[in-house]
N, C-alpha and C. Protein backbone atom coordinates (compact mmCIF):
# COMPACT_ATOMS: atom_id res chain seq x y z
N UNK A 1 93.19 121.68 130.92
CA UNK A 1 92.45 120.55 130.41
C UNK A 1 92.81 120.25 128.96
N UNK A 2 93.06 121.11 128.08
CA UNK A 2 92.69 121.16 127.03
C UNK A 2 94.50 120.87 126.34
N UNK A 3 95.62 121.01 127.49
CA UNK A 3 97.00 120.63 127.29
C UNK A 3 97.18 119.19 127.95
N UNK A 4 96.32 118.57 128.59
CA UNK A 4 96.50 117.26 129.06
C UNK A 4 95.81 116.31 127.78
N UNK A 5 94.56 116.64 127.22
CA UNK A 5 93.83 116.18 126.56
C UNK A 5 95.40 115.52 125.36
N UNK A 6 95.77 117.17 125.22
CA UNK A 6 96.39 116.90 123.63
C UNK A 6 97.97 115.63 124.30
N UNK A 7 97.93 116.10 125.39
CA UNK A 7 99.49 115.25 125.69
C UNK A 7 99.30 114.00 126.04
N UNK A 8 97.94 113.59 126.20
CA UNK A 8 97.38 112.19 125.98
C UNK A 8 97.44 111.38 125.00
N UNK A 9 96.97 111.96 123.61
CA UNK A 9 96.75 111.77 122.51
C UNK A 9 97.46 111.83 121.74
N UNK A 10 98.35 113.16 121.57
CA UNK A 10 99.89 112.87 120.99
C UNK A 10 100.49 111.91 121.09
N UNK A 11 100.80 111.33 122.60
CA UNK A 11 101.61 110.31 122.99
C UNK A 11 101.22 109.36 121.98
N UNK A 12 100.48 108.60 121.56
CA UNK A 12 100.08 107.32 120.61
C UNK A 12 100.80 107.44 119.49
N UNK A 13 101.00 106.80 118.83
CA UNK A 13 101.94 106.21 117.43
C UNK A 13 101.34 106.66 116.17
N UNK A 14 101.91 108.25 115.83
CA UNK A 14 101.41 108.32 114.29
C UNK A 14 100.05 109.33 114.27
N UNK A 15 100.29 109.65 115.40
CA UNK A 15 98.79 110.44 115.80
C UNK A 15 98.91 112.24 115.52
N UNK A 16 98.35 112.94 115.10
CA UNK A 16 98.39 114.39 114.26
C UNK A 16 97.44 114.96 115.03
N UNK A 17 97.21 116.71 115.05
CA UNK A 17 95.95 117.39 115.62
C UNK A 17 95.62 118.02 114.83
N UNK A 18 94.61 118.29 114.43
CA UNK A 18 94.11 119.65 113.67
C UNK A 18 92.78 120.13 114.13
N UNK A 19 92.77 121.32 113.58
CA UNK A 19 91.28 121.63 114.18
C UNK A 19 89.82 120.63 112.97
N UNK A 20 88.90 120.74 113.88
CA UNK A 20 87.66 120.17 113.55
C UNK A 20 86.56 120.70 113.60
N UNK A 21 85.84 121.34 112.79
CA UNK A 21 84.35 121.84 113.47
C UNK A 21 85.18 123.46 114.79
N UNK A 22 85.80 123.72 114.44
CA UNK A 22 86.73 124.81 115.62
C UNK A 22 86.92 124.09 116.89
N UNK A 23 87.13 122.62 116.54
CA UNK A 23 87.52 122.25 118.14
C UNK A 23 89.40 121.46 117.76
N UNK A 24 89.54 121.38 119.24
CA UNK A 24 91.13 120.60 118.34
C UNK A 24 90.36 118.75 118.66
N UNK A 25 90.96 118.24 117.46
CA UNK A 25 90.53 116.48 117.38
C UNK A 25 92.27 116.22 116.87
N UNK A 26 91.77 114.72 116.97
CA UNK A 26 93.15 113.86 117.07
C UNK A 26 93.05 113.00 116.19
N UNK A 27 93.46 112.90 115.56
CA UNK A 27 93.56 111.46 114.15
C UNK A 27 94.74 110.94 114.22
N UNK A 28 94.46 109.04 113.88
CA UNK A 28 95.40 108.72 113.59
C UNK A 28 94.86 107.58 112.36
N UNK A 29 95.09 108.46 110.98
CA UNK A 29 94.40 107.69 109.77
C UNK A 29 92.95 108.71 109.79
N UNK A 30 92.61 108.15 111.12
CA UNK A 30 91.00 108.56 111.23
C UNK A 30 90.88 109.19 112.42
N UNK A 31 89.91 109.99 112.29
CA UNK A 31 89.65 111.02 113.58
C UNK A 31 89.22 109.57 114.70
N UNK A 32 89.95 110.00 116.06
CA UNK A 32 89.17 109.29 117.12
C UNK A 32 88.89 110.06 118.43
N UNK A 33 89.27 111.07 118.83
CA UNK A 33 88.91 112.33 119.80
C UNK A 33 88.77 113.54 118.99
N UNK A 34 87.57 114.11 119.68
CA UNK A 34 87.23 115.66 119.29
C UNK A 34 86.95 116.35 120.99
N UNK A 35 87.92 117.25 121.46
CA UNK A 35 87.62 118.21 122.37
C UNK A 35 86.83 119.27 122.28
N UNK A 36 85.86 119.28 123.50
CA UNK A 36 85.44 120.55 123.05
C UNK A 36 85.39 121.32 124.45
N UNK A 37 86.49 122.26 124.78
CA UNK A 37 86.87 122.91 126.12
C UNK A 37 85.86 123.24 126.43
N UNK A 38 84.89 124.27 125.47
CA UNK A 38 83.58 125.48 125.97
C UNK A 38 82.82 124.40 125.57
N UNK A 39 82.15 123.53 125.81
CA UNK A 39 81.08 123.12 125.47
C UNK A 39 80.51 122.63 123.73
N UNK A 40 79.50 122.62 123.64
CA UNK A 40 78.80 122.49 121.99
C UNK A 40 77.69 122.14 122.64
N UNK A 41 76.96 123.22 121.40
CA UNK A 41 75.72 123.39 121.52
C UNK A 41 74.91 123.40 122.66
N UNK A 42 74.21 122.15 123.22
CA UNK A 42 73.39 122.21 124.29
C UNK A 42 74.18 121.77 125.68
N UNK A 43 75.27 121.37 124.97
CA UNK A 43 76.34 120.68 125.99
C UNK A 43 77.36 122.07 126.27
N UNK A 44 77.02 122.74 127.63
CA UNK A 44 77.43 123.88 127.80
C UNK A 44 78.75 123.50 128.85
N UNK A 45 79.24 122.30 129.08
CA UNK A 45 80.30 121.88 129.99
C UNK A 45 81.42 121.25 129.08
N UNK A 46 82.81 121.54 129.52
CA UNK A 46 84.06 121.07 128.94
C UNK A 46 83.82 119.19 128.76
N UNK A 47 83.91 118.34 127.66
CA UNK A 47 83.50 117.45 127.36
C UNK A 47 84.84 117.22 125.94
N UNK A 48 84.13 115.53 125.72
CA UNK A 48 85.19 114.86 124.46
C UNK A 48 84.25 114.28 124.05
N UNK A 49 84.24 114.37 122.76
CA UNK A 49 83.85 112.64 122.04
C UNK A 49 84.91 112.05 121.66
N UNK A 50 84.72 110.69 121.55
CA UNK A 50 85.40 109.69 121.19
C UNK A 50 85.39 108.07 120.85
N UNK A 51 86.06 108.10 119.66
CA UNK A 51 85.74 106.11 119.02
C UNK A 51 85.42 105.70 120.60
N UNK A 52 84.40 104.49 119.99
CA UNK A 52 84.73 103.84 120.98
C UNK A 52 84.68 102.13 120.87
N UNK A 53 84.72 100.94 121.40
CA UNK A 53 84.84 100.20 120.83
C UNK A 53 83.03 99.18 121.46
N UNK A 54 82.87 98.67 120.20
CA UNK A 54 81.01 98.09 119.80
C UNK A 54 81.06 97.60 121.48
N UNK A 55 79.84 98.32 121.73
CA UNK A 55 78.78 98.14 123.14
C UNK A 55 79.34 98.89 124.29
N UNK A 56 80.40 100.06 124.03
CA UNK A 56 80.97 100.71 125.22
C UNK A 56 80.23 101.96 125.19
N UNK A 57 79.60 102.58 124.40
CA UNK A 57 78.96 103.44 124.24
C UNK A 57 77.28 103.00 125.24
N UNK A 58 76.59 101.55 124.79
CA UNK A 58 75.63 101.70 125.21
C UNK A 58 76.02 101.31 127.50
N UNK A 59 77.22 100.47 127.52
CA UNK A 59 77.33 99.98 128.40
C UNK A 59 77.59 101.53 130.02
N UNK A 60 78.28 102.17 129.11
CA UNK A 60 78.88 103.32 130.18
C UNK A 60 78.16 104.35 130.56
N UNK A 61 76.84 104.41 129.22
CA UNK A 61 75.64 105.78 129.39
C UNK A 61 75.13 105.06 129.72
N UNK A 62 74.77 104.04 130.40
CA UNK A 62 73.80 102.88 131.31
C UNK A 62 74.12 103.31 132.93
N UNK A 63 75.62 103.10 132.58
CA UNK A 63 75.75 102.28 134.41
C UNK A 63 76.34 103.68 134.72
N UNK A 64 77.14 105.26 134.03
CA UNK A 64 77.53 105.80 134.46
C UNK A 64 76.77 107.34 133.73
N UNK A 65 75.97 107.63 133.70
CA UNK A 65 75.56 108.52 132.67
C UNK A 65 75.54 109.53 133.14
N UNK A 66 76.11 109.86 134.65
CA UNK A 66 76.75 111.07 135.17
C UNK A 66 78.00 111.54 134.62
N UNK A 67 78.92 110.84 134.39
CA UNK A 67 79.59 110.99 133.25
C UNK A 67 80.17 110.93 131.69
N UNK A 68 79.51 109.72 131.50
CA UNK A 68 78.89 109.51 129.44
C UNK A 68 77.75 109.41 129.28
N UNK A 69 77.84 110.14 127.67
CA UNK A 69 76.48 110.57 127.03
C UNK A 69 76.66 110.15 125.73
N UNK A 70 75.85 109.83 125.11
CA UNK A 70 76.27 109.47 123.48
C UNK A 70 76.12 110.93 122.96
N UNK A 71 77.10 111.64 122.72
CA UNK A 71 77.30 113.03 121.58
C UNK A 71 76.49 112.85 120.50
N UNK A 72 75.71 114.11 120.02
CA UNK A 72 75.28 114.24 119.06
C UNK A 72 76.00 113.84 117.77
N UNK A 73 75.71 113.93 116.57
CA UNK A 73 76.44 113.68 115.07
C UNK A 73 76.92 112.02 115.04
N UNK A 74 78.00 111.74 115.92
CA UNK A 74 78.90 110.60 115.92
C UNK A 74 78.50 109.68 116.79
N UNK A 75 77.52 110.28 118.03
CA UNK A 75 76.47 108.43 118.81
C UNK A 75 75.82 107.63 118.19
N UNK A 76 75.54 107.95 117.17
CA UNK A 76 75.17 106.80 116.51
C UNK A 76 75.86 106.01 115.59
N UNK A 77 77.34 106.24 115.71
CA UNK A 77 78.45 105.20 115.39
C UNK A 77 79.27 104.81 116.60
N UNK A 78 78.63 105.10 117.29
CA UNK A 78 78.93 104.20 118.59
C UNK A 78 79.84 105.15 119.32
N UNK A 79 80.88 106.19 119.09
CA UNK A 79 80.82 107.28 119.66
C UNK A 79 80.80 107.61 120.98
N UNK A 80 81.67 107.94 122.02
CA UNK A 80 81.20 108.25 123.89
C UNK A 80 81.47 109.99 123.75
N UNK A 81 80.61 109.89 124.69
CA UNK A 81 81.04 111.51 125.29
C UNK A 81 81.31 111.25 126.59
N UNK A 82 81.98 112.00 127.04
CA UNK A 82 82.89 112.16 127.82
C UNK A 82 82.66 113.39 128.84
N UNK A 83 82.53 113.45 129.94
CA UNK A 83 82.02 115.34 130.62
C UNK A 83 83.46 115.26 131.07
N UNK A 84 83.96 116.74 131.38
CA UNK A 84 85.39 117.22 131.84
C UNK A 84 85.18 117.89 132.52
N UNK A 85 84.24 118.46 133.65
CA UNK A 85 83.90 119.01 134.76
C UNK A 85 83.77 118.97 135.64
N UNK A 86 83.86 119.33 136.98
CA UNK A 86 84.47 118.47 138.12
C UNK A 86 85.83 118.10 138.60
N UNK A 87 85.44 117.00 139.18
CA UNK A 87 86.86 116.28 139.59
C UNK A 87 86.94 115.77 138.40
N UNK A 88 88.34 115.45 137.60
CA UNK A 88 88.39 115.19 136.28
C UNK A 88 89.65 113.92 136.68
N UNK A 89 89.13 112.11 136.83
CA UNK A 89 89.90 111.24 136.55
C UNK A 89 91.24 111.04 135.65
N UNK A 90 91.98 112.23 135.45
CA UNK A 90 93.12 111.63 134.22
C UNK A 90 93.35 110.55 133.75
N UNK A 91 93.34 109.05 134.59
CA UNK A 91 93.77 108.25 134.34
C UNK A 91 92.90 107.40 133.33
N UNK A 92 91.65 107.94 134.06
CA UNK A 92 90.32 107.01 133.08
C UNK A 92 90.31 107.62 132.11
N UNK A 93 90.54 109.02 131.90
CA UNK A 93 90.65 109.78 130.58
C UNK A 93 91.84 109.65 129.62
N UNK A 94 93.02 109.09 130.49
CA UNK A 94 94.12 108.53 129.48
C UNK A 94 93.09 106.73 128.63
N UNK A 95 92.55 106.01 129.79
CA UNK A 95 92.48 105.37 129.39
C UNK A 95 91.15 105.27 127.77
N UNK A 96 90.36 106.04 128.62
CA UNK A 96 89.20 106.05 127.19
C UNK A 96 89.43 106.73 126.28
N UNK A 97 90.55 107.48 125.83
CA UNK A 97 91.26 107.49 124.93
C UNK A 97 92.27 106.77 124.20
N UNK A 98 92.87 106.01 125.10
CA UNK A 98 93.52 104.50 124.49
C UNK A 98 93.05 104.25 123.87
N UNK A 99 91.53 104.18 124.23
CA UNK A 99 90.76 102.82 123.68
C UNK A 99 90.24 103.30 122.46
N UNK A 100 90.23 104.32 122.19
CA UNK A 100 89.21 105.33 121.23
C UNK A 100 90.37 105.12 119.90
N UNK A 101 91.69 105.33 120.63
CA UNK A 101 92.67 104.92 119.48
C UNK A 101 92.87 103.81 119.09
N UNK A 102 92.82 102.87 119.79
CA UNK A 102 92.67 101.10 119.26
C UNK A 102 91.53 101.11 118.62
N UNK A 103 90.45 101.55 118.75
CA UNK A 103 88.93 101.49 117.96
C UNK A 103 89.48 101.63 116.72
N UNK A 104 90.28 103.02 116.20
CA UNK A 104 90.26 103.25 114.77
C UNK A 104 91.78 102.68 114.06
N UNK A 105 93.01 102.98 115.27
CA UNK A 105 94.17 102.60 114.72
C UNK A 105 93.97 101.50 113.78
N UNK A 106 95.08 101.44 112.69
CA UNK A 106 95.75 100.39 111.78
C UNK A 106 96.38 99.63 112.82
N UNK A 107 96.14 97.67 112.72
CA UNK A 107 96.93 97.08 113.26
C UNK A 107 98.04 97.01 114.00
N UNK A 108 99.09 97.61 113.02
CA UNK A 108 100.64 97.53 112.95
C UNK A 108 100.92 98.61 114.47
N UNK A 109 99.67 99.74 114.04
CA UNK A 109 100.25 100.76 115.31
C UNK A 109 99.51 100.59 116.37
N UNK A 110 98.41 99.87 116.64
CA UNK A 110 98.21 99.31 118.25
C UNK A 110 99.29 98.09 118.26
N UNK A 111 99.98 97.32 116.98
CA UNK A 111 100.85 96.50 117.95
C UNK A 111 102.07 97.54 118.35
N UNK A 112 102.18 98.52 117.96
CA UNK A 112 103.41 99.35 117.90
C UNK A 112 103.03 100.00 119.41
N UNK A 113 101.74 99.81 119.47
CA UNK A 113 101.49 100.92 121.17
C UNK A 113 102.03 99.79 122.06
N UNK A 114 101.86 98.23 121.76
CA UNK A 114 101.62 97.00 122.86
C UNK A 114 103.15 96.87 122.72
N UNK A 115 104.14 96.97 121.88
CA UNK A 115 105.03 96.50 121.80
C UNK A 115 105.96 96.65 123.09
């Protein structure tokens, strides 16, 4: 999980890892994924936060809240969590990470992703 996460996120334009809080996160400029394999805190299941872009946070813990939750610290900047347990969608997880990187990317490098 935790080698797909990063080979997701790497892939994007300009994008770095370091650790965060002891989890690995992804910046590009600005943090926009934080993994957390073991859980955090009350959240005892493999999970992500991540940017997300205004009203996707309230729209997805509505209609899908079996799988997003607004994360502590960062839901209230709009922020998704993400569960990684189970059957685990890759594709939707490539994608809500796209999007988490267009949320924060500089211009030049979402046109550099579209190009």
């Amino acid at each position: 999980m935790e080698q797909r996460v990063r080979e997701i996120c790497l892939a994007f334009p300009e994008v770095t890892e370091k650790l965060s809080h002891g989890a690995p996160s992804f910046f590009v400029r600005k943090q926009f994924v934080m993994l957390w394999p073991d859980g955090h805190h009350d959240d005892e299941l493999p999970h992500l936060w991540c940017a997300a872009p205004p009203g996707a946070q309230e729209e997805l813990t509505t209609t899908e809240a079996e799988r997003f939750f607004r994360p502590p610290y960062v839901g209230h900047r709009g922020w998704l969590g993400v569960r990684l347990d189970g059957d685990v969608d890759w594709d939707e997880i490539a994608a809500v990470c796209e999007e988490a990187y267009r949320t924060v990317a500089p211009k030049k490098l979402v046109a550099q992703l579209d190009g």
